[in-house]
PDB file of N, CA and C in Angstrom:
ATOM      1  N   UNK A   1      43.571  -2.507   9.619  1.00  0.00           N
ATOM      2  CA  UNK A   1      43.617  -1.283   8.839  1.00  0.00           C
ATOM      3  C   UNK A   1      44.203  -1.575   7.466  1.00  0.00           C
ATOM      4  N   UNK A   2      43.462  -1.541   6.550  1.00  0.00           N
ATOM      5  CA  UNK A   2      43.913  -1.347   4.728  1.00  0.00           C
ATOM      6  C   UNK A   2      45.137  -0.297   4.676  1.00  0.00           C
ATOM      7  N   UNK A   3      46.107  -1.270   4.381  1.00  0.00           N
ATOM      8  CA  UNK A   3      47.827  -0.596   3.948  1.00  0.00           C
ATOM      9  C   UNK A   3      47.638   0.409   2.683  1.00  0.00           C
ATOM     10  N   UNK A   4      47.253   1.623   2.505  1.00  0.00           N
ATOM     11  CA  UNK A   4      46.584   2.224   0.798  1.00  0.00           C
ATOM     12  C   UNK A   4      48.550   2.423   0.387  1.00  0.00           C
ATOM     13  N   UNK A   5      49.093   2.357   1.270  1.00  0.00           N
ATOM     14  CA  UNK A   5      50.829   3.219   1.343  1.00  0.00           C
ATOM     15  C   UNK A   5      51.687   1.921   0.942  1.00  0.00           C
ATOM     16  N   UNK A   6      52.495   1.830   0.133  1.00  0.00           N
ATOM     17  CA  UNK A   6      53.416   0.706  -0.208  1.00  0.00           C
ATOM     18  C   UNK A   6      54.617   1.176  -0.251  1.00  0.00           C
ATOM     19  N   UNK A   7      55.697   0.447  -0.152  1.00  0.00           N
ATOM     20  CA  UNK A   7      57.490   0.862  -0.470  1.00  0.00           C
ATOM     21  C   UNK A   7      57.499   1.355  -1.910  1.00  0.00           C
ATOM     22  N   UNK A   8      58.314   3.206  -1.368  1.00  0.00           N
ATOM     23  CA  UNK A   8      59.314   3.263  -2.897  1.00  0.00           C
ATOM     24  C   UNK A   8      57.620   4.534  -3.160  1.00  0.00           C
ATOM     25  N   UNK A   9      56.982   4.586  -2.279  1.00  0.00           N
ATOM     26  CA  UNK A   9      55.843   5.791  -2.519  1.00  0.00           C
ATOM     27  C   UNK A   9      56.346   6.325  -1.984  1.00  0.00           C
ATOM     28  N   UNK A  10      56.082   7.927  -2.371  1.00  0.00           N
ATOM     29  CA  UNK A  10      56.421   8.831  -2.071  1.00  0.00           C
ATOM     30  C   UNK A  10      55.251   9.620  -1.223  1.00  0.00           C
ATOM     31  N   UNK A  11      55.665   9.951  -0.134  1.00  0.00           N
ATOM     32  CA  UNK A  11      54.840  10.696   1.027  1.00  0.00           C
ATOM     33  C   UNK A  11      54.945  11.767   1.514  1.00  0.00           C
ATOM     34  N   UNK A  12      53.860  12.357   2.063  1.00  0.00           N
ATOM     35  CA  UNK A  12      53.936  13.743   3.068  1.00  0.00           C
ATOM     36  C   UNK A  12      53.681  13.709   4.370  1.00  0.00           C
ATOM     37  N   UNK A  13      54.541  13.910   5.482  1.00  0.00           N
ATOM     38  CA  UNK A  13      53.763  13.670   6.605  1.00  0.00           C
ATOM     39  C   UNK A  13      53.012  14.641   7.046  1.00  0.00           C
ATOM     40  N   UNK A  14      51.833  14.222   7.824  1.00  0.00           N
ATOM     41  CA  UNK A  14      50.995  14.921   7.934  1.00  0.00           C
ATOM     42  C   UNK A  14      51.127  16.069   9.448  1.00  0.00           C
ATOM     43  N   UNK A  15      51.828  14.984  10.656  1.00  0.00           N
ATOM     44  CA  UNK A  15      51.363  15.632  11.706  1.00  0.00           C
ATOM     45  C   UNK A  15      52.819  14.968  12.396  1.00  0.00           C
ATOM     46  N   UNK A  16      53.112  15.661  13.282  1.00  0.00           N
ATOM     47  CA  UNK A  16      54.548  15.669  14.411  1.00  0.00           C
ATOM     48  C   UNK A  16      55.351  16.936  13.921  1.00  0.00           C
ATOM     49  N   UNK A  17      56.652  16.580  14.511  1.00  0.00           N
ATOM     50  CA  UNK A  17      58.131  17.479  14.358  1.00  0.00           C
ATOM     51  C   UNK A  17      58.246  17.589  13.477  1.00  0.00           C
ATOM     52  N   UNK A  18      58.063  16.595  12.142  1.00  0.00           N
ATOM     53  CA  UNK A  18      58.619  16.656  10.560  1.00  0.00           C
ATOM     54  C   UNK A  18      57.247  16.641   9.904  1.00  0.00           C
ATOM     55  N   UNK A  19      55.937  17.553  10.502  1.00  0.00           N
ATOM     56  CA  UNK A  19      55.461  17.470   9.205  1.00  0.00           C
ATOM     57  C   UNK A  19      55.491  18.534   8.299  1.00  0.00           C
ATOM     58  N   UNK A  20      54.643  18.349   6.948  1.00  0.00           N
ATOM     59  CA  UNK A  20      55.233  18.974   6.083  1.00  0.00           C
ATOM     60  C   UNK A  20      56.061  18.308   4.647  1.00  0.00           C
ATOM     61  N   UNK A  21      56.889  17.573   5.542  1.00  0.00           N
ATOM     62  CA  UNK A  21      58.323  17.460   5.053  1.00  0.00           C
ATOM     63  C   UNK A  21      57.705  15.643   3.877  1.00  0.00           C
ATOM     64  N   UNK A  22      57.996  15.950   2.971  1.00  0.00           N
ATOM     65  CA  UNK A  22      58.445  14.601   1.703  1.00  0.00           C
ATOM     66  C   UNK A  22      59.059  13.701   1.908  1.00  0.00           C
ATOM     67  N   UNK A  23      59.221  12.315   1.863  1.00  0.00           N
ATOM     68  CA  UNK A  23      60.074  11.333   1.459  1.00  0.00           C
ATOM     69  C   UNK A  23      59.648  10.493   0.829  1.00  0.00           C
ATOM     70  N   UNK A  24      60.468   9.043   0.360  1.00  0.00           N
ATOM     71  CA  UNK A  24      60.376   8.171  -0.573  1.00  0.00           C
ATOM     72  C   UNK A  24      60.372   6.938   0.841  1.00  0.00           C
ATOM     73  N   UNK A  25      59.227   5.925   0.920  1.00  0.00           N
ATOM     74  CA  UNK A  25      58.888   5.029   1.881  1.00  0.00           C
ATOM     75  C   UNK A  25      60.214   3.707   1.863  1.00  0.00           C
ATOM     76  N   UNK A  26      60.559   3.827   2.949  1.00  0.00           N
ATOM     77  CA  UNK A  26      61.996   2.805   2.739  1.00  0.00           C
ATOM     78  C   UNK A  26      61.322   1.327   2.806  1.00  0.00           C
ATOM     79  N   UNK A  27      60.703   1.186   3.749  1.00  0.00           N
ATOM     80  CA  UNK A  27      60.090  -0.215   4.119  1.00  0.00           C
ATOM     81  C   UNK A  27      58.799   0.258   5.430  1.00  0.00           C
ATOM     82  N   UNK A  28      58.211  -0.994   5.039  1.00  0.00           N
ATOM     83  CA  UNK A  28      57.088  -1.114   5.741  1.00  0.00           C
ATOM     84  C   UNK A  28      56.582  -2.259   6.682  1.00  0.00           C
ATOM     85  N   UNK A  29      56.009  -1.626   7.962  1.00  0.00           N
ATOM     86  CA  UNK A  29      56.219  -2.652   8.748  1.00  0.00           C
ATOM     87  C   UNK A  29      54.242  -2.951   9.125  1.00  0.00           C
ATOM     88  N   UNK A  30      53.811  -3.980   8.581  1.00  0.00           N
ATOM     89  CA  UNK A  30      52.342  -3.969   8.037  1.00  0.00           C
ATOM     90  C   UNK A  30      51.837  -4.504   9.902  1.00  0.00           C
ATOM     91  N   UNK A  31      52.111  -5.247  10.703  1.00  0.00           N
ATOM     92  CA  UNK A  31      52.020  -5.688  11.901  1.00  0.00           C
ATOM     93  C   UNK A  31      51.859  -4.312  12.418  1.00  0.00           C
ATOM     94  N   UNK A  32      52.707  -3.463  12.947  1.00  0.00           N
ATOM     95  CA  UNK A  32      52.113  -2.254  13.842  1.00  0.00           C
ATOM     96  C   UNK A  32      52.085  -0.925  13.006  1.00  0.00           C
ATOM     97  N   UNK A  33      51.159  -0.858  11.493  1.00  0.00           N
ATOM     98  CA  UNK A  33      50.655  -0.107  10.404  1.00  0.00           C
ATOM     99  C   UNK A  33      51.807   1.086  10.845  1.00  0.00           C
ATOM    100  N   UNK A  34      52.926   0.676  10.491  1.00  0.00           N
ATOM    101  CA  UNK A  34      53.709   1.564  10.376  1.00  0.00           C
ATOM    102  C   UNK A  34      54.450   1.424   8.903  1.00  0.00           C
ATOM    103  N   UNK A  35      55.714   3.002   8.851  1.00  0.00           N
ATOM    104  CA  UNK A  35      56.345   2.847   7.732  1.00  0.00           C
ATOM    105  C   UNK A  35      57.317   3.591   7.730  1.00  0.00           C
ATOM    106  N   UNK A  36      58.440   3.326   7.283  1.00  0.00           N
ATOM    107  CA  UNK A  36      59.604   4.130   7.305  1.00  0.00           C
ATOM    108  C   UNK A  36      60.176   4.776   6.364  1.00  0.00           C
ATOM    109  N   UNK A  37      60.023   6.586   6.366  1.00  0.00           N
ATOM    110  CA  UNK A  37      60.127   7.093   5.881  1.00  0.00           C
ATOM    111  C   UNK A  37      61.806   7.887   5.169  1.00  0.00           C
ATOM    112  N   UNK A  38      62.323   7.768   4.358  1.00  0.00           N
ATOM    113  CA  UNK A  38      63.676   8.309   3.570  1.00  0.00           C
ATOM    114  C   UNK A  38      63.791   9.732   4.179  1.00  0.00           C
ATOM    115  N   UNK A  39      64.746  10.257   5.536  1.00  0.00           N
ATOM    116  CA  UNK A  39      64.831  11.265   5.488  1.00  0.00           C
ATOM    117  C   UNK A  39      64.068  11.989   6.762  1.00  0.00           C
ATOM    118  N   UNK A  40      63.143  11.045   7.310  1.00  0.00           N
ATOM    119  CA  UNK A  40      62.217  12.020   8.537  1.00  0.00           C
ATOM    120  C   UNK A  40      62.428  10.934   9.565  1.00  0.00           C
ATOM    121  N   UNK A  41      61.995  11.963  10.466  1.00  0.00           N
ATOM    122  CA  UNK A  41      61.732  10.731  11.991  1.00  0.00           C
ATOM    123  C   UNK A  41      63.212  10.381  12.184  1.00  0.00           C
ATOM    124  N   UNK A  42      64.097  11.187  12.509  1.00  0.00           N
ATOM    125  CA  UNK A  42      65.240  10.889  12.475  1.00  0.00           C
ATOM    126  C   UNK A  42      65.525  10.454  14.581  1.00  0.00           C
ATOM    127  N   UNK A  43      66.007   9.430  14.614  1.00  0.00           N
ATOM    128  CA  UNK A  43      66.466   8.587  16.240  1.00  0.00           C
ATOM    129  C   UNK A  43      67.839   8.157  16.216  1.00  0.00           C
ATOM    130  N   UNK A  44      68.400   8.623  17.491  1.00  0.00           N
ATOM    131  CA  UNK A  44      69.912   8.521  17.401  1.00  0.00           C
ATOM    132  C   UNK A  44      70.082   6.926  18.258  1.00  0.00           C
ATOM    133  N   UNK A  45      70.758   6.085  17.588  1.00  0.00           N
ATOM    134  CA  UNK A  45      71.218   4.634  17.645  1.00  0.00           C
ATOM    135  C   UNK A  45      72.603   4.945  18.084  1.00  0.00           C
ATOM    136  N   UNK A  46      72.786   4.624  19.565  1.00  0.00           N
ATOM    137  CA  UNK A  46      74.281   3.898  19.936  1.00  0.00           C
ATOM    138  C   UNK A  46      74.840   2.987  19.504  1.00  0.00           C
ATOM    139  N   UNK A  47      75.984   2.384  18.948  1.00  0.00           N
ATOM    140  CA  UNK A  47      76.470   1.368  18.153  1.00  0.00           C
ATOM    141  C   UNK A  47      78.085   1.124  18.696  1.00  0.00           C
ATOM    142  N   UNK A  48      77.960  -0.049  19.111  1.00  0.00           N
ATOM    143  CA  UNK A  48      79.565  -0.656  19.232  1.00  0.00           C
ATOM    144  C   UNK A  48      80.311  -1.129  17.757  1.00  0.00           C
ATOM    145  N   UNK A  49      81.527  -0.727  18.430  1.00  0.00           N
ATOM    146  CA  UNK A  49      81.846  -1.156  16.818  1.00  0.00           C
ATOM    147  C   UNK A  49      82.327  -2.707  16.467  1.00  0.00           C
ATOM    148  N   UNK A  50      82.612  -2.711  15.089  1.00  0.00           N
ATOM    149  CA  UNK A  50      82.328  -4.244  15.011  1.00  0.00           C
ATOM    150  C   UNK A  50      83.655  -4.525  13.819  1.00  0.00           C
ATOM    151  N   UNK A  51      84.768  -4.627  14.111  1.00  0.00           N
ATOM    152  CA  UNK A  51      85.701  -4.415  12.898  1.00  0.00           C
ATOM    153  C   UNK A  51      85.689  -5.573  12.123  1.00  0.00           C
ATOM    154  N   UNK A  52      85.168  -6.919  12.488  1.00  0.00           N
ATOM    155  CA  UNK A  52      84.880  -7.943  11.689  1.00  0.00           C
ATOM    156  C   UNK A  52      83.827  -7.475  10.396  1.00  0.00           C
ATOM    157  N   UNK A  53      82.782  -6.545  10.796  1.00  0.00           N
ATOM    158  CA  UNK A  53      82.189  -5.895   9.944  1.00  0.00           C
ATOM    159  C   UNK A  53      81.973  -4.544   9.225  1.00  0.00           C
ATOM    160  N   UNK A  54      83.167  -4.368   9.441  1.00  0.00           N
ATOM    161  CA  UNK A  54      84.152  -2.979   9.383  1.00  0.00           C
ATOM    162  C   UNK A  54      82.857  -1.802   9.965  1.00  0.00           C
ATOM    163  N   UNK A  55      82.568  -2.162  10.631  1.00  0.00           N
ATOM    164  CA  UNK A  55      81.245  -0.713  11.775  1.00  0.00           C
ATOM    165  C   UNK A  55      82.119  -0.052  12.436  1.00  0.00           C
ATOM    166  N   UNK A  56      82.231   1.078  12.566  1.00  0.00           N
ATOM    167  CA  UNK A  56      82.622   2.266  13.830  1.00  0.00           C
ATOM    168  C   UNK A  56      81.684   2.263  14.645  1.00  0.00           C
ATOM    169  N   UNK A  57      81.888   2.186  15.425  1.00  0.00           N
ATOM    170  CA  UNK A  57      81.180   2.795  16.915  1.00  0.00           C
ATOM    171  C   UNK A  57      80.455   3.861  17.089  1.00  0.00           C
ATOM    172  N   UNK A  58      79.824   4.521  17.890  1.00  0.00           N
ATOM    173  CA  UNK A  58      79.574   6.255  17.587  1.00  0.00           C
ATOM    174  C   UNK A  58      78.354   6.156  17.682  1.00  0.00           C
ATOM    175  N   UNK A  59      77.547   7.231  17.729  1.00  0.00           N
ATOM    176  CA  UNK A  59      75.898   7.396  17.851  1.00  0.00           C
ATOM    177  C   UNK A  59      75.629   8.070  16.123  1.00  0.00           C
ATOM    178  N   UNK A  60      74.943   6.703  15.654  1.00  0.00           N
ATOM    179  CA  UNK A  60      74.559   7.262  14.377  1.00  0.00           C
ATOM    180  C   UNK A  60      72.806   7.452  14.546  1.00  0.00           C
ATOM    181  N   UNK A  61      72.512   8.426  13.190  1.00  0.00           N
ATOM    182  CA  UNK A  61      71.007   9.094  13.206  1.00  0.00           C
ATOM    183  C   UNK A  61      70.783   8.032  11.855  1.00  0.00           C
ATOM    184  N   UNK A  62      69.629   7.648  12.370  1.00  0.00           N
ATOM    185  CA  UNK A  62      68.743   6.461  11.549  1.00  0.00           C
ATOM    186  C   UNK A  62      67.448   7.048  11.013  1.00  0.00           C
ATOM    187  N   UNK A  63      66.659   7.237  10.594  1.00  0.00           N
ATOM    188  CA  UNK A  63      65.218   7.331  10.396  1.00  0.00           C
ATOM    189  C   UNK A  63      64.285   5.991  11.155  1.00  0.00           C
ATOM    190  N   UNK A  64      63.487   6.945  11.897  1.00  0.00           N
ATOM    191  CA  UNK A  64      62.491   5.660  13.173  1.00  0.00           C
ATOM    192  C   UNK A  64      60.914   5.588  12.066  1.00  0.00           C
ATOM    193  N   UNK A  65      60.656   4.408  12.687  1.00  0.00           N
ATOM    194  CA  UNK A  65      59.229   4.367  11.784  1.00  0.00           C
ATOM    195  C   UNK A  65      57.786   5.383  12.395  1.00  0.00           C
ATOM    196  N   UNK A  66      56.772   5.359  11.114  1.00  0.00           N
ATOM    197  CA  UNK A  66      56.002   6.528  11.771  1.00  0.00           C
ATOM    198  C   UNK A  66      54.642   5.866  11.166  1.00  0.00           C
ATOM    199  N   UNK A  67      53.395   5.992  12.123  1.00  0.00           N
ATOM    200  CA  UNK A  67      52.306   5.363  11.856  1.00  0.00           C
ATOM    201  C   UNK A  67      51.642   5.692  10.504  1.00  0.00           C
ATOM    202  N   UNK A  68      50.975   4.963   9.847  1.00  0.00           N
ATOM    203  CA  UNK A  68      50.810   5.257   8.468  1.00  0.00           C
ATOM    204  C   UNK A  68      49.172   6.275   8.249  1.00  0.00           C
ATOM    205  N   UNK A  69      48.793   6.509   9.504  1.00  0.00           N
ATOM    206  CA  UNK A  69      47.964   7.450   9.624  1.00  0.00           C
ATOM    207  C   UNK A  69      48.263   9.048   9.184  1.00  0.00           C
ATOM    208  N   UNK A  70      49.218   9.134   9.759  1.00  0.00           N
ATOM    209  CA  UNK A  70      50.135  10.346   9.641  1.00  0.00           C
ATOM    210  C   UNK A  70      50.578  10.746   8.140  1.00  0.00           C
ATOM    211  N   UNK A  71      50.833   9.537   7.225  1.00  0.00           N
ATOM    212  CA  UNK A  71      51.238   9.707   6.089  1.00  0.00           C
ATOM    213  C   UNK A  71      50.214   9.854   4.934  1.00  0.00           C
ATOM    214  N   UNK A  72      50.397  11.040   3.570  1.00  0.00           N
ATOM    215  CA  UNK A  72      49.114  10.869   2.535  1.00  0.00           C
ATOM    216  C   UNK A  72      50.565  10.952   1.487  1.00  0.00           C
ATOM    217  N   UNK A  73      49.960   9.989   0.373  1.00  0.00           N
ATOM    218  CA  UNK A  73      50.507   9.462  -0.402  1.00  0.00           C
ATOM    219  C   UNK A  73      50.156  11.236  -1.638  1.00  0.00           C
ATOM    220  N   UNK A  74      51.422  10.794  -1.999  1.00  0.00           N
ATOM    221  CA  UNK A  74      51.646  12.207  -3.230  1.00  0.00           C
ATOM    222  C   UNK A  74      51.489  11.211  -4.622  1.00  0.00           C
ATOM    223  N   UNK A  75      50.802  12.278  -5.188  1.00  0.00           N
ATOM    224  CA  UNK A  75      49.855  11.514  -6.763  1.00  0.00           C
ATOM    225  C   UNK A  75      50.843  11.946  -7.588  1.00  0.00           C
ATOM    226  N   UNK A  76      51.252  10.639  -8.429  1.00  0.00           N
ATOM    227  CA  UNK A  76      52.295  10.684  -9.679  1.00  0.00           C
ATOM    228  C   UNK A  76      51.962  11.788 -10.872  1.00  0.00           C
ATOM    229  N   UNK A  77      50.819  11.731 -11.084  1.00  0.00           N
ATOM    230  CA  UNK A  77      50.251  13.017 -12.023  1.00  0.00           C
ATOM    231  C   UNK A  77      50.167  14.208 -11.630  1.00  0.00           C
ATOM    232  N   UNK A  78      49.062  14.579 -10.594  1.00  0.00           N
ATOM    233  CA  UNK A  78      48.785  16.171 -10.251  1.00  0.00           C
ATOM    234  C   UNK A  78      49.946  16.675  -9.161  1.00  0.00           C
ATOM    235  N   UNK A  79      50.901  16.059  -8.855  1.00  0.00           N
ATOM    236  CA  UNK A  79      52.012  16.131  -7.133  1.00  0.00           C
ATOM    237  C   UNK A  79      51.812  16.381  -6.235  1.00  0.00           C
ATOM    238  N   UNK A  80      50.162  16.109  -5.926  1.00  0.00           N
ATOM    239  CA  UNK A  80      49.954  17.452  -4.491  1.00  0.00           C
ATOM    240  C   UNK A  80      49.467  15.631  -3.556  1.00  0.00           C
ATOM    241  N   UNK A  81      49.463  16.172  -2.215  1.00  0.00           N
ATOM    242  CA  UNK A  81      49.393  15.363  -1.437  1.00  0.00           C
ATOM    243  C   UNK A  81      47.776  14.623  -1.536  1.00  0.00           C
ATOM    244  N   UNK A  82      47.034  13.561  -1.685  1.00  0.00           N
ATOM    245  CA  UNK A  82      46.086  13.486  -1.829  1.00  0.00           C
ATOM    246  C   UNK A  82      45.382  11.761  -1.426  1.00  0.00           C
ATOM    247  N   UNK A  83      44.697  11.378  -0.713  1.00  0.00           N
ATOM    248  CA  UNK A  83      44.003  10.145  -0.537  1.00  0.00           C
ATOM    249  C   UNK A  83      43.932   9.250  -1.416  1.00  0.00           C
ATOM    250  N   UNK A  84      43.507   7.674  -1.512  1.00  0.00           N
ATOM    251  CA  UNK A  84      43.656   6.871  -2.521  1.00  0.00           C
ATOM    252  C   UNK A  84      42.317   5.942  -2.834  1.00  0.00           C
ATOM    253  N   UNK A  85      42.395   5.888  -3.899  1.00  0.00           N
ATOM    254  CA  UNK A  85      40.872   4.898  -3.972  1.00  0.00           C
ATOM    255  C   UNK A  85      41.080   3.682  -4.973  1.00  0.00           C
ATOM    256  N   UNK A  86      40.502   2.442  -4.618  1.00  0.00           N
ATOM    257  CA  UNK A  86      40.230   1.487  -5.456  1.00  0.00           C
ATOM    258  C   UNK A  86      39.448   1.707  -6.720  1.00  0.00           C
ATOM    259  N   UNK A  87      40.342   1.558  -7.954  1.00  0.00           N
ATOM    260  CA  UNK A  87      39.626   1.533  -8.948  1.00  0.00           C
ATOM    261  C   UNK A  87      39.689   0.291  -9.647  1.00  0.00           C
ATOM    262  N   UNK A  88      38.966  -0.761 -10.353  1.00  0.00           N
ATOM    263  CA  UNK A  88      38.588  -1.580 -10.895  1.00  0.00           C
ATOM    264  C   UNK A  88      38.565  -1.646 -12.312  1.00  0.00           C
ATOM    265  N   UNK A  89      40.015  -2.378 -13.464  1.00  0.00           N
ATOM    266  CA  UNK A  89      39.688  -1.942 -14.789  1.00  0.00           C
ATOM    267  C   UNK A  89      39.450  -2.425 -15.353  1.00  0.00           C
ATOM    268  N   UNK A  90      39.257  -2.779 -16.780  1.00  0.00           N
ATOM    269  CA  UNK A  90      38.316  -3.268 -17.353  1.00  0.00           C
ATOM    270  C   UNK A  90      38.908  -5.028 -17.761  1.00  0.00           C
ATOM    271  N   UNK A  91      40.176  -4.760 -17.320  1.00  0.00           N
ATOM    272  CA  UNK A  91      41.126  -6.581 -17.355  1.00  0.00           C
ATOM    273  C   UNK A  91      40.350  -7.231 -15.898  1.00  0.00           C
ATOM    274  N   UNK A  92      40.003  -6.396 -14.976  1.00  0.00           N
ATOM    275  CA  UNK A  92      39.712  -6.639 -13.471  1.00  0.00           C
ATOM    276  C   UNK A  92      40.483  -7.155 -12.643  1.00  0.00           C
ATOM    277  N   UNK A  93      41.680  -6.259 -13.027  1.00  0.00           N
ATOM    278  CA  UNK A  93      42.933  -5.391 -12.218  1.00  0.00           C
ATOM    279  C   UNK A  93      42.275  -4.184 -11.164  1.00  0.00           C
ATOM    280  N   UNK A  94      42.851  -4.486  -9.845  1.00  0.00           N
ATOM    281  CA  UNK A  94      42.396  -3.087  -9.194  1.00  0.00           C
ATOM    282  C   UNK A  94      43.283  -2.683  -8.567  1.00  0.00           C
ATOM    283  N   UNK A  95      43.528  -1.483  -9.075  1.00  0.00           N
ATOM    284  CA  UNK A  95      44.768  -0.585  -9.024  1.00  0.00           C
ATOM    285  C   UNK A  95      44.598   0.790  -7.935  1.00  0.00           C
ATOM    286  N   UNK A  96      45.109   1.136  -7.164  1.00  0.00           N
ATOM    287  CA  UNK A  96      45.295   2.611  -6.158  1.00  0.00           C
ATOM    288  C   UNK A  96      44.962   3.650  -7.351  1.00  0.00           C
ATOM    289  N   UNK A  97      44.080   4.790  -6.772  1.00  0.00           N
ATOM    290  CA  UNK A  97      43.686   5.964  -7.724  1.00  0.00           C
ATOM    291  C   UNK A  97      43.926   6.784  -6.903  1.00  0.00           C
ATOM    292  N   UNK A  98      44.286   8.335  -7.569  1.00  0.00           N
ATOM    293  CA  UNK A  98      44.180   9.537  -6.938  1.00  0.00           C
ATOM    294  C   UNK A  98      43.042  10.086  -6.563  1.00  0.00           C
ATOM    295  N   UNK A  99      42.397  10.353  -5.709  1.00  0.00           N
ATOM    296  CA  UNK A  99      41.121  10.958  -5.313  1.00  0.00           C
ATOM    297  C   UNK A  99      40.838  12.226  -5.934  1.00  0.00           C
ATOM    298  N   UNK A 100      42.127  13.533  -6.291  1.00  0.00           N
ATOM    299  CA  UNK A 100      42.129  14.583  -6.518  1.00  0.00           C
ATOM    300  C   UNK A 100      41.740  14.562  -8.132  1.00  0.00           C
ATOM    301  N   UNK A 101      42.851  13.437  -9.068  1.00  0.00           N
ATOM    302  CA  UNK A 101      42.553  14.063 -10.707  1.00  0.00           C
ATOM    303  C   UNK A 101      42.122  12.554 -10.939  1.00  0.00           C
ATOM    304  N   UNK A 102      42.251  11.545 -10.416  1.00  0.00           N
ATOM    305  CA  UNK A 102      42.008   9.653 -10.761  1.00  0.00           C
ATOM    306  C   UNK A 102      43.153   9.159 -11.095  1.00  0.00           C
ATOM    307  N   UNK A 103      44.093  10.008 -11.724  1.00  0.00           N
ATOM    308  CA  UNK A 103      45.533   8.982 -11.784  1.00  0.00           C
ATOM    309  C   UNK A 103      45.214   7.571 -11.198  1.00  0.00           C
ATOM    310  N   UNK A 104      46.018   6.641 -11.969  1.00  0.00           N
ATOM    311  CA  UNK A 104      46.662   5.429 -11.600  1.00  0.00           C
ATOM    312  C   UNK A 104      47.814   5.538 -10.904  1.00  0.00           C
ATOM    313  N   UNK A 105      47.994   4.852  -9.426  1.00  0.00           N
ATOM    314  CA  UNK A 105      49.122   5.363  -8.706  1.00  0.00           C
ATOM    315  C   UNK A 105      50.122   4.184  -8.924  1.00  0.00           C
ATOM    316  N   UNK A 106      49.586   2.411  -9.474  1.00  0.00           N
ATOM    317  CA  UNK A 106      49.760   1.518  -9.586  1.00  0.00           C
ATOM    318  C   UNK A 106      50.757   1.311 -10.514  1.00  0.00           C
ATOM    319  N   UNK A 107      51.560   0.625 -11.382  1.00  0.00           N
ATOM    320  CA  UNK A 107      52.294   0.853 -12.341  1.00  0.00           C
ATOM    321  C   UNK A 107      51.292  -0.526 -13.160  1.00  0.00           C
TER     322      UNK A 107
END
């Protein structure tokens, strides 16, 4: 499956408990087309503590990863949630486009 979603994009999820809901992509895990989203998909982690590494103990809430199906990338120009397309420029650079207005999503 073609990764169109990269780190540090900003997303909408589409479908579960949190959709709806925005974040900024923390990291991406390209092996099981997943991605981890800033803020959603929240999973509670038991943790011993570790005073060599100054950790407390305690059940902390992490953000869990979420299949990248689920996710549509939000367009830097128009803001609305929208699909991505290969565009080809005239250096023959090919850069992520907005489907909705063509934005360059690429820097």
């Amino acid at each position: 499956m073609a990764m169109n979603i990269k780190r540090n994009d900003t997303v909408m999820v589409l479908t579960g408990k949190d959709s709806g809901k925005t974040g900024r992509v923390l990291r991406m895990i390209p092996r099981k087309d997943r991605a981890v989203v800033e803020g959603v998909h929240f999973h509670k982690r038991h943790t011993k503590p570790n005073p060599s590494k100054n950790v407390k103990g305690g059940i902390v809430e992490r953000e869990g990863p979420i299949h990248v199906s689920n996710l549509l990338k939000i367009c830097v120009q128009c803001k609305k949630p929208s699909r991505l397309s290969r565009k080809v420029l005239e250096d023959g650079r090919r850069v992520r486009a907005c489907r909705r207005c063509g934005a360059e999503q690429d820097k």
